[in-house]
Protein backbone atom coordinates (compact mmCIF):
# COMPACT_ATOMS: atom_id res chain seq x y z
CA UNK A 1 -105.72 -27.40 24.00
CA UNK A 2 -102.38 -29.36 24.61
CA UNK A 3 -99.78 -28.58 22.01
CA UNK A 4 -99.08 -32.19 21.45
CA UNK A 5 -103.50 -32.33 20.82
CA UNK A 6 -102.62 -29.28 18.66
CA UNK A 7 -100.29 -31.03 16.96
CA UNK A 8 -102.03 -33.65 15.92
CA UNK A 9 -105.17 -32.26 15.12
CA UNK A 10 -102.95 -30.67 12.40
CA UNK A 11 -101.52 -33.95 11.68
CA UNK A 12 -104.82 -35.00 10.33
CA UNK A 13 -105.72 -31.88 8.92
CA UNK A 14 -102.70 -32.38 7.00
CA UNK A 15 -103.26 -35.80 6.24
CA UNK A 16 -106.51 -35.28 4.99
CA UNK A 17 -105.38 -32.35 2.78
CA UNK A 18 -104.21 -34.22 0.63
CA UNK A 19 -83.64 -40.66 22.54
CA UNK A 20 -80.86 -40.11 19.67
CA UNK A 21 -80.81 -38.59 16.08
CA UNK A 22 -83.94 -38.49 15.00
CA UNK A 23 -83.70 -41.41 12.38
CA UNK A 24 -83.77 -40.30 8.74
CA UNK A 25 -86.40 -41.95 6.09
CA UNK A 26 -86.41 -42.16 2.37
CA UNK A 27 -88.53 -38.78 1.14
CA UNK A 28 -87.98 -37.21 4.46
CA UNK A 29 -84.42 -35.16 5.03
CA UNK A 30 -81.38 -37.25 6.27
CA UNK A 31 -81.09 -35.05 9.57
CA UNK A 32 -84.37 -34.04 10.57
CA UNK A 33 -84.22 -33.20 14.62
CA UNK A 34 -80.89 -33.39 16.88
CA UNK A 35 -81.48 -35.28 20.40
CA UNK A 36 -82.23 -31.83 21.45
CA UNK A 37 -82.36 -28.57 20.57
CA UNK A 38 -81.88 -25.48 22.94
CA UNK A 39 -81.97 -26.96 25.78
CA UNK A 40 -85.62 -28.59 24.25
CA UNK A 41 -85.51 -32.87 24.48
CA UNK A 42 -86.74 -34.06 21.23
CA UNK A 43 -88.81 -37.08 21.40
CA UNK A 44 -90.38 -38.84 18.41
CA UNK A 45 -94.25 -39.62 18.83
CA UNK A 46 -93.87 -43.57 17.25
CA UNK A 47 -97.50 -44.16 16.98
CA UNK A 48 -98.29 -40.67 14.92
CA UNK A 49 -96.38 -42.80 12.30
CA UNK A 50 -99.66 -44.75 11.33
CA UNK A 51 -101.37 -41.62 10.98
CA UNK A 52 -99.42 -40.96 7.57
CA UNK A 53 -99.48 -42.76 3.96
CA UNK A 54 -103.40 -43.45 4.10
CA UNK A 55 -104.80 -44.10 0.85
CA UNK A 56 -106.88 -40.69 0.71
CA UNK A 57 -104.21 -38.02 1.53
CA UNK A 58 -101.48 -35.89 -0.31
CA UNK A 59 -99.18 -37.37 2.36
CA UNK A 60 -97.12 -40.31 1.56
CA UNK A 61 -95.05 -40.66 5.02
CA UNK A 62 -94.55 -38.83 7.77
CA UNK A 63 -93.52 -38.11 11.51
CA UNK A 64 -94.25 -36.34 14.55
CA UNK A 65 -91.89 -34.91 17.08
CA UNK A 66 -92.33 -33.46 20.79
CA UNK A 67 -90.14 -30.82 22.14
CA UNK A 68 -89.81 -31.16 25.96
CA UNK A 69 -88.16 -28.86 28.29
CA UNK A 70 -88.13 -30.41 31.93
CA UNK A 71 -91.19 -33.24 31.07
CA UNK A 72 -93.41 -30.94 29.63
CA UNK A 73 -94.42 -30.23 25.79
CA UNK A 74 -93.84 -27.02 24.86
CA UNK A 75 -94.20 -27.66 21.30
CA UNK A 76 -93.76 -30.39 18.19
CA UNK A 77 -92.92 -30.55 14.81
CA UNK A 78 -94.60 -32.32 12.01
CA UNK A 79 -92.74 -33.25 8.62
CA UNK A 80 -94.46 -34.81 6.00
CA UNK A 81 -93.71 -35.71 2.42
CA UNK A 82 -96.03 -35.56 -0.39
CA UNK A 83 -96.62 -38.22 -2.84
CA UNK A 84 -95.17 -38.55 -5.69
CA UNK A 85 -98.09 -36.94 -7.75
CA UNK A 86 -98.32 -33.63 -5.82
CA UNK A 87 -95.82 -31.11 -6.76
CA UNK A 88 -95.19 -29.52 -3.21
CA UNK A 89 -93.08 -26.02 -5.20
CA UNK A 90 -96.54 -25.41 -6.51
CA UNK A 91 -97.71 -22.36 -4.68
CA UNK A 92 -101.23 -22.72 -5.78
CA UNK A 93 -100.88 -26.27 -3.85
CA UNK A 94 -98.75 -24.96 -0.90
CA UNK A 95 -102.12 -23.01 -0.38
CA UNK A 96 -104.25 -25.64 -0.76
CA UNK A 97 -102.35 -27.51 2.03
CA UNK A 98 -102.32 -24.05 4.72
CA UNK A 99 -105.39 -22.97 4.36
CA UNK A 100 -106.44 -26.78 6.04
CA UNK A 101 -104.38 -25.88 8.81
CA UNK A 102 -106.18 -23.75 11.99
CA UNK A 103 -107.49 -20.80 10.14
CA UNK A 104 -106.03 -20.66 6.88
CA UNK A 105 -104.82 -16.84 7.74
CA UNK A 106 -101.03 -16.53 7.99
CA UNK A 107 -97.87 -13.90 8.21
CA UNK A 108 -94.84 -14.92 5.99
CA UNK A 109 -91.33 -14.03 6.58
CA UNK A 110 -87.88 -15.30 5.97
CA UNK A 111 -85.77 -18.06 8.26
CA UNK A 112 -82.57 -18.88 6.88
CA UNK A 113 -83.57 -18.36 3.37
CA UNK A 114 -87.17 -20.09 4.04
CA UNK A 115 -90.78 -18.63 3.77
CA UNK A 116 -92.23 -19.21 6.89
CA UNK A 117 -96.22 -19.33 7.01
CA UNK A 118 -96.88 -18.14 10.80
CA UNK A 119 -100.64 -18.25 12.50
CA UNK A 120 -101.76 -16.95 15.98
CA UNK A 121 -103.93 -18.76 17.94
CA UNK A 122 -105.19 -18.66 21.48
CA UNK A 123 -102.90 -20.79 23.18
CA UNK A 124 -100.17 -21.66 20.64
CA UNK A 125 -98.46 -20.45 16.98
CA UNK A 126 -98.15 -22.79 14.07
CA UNK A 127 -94.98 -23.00 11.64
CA UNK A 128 -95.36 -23.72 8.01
CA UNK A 129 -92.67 -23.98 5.48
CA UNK A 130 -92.21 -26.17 2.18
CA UNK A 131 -88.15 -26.74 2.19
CA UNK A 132 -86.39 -26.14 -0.95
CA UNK A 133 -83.57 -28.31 0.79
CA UNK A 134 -82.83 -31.73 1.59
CA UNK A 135 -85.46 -33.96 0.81
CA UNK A 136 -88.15 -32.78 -2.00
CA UNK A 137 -91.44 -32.62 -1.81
CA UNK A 138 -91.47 -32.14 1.82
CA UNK A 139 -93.61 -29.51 4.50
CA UNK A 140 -92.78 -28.97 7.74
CA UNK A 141 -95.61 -28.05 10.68
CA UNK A 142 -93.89 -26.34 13.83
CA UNK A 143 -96.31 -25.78 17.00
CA UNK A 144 -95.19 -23.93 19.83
CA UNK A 145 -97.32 -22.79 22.83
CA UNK A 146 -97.37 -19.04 23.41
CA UNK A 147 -95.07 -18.80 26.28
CA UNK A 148 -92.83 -20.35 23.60
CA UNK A 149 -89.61 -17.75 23.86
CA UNK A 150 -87.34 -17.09 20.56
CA UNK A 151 -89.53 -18.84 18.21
CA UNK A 152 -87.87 -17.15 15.19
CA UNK A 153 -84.49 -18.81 16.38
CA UNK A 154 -85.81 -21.89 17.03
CA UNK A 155 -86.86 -22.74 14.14
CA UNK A 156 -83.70 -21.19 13.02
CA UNK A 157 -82.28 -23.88 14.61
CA UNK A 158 -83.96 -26.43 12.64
CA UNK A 159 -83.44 -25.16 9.49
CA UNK A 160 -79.87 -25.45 10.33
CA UNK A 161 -79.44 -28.80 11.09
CA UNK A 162 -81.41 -29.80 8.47
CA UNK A 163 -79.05 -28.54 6.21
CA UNK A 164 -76.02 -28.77 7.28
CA UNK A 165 -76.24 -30.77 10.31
CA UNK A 166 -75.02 -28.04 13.06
C-alpha cells in the first residue's frame, strides 16, 4: 500500500474516531510544515481537506501533507484538531483515538519533549503524538515508508518548527 493510500486510510480512521509555508488555520498551529524539510518537498493534499469537520467525527478540521523526495512520496503527515467537546489531554481519549489507527499496538518514546505513539507495519511506520504546544486540542499522524531513514529526527524536525519556527 502507497503511503499517501496509507495515509489516508488513517485519515478516515481518524475521522471516524471521533509550494510555500504551509498556511496556518484557526485550531491548527500557526507553522505547521516548512516548504521542505530535509531535503523532503512538502506538498499539501487540498482535496483531503473535505475529508475533515463531518458531522459524525471527533475531528473538527484538518489537513493532509505529502513529503516528496525527487517526485515520489515517501511519507505524509496528518494534523487534525478536535472539536471543541473532546478534551484531546485526556489520555483515556488519546487511546480511544490510537487504538483506531492500524493496529492499535504502539511503542512510546520522547521527541523534543513529546510522547510519540510509534507502530510497525509491513511497508510503512505511523507517528502519533497529541502536542502540548501551539494550537490545543490538536494530534498529529506521521507515515513514513520503511526505507524511511532518520525517522526519529525527522519528526524532530517537525516538532521544531512547530514551535519555534526553525
Amino acid at each position: 500500500m502507497s503511503v499517501r493510500c496509507l495515509a489516508l486510510c488513517v485519515l478516515g480512521a481518524a475521522t471516524l474516531a471521533g509550494c510555500g509555508e504551509a498556511p496556518a488555520t484557526v485550531g491548527l498551529p500557526q507553522r505547521i510544515l516548512p516548504a521542505a524539510l530535509d531535503g523532503y518537498v512538502v506538498q499539501e493534499d487540498m482535496a483531503a481537506r473535505t475529508g475533515f469537520n463531518l458531522d459524525h467525527t471527533l475531528v473538527s478540521q484538518g489537513r493532509l501533507y505529502t513529503l516528496r523526495y525527487q517526485g515520489y512520496v515517501y511519507g505524509a503527515l496528518e494534523i487534525a484538531s478536535l472539536r471543541s467537546n473532546i478534551d484531546g489531554s485526556d489520555i483515556d481519549q488519546q487511546q480511544r483515538i490510537r487504538a483506531q489507527i492500524g493496529s492499535g499496538n504502539y511503542r512510546f518514546y520522547e521527541v523534543e519533549g513529546q510522547w510519540i505513539g510509534e507502530q510497525d507495519t509491513q511497508d510503512d511506520r505511523i507517528f502519533i503524538w497529541f502536542p502540548d504546544y501551539g494550537a490545543d486540542n490538536t494530534f498529529e499522524i506521521v507515515t513514513l515508508t520503511n526505507d524511511f531513514s532518520g525517522a526519529p529526527r525527522f519528526l524532530a524536525g517537525i516538532i521544531r518548527y512547530q514551535e519555534t519556527g526553525t
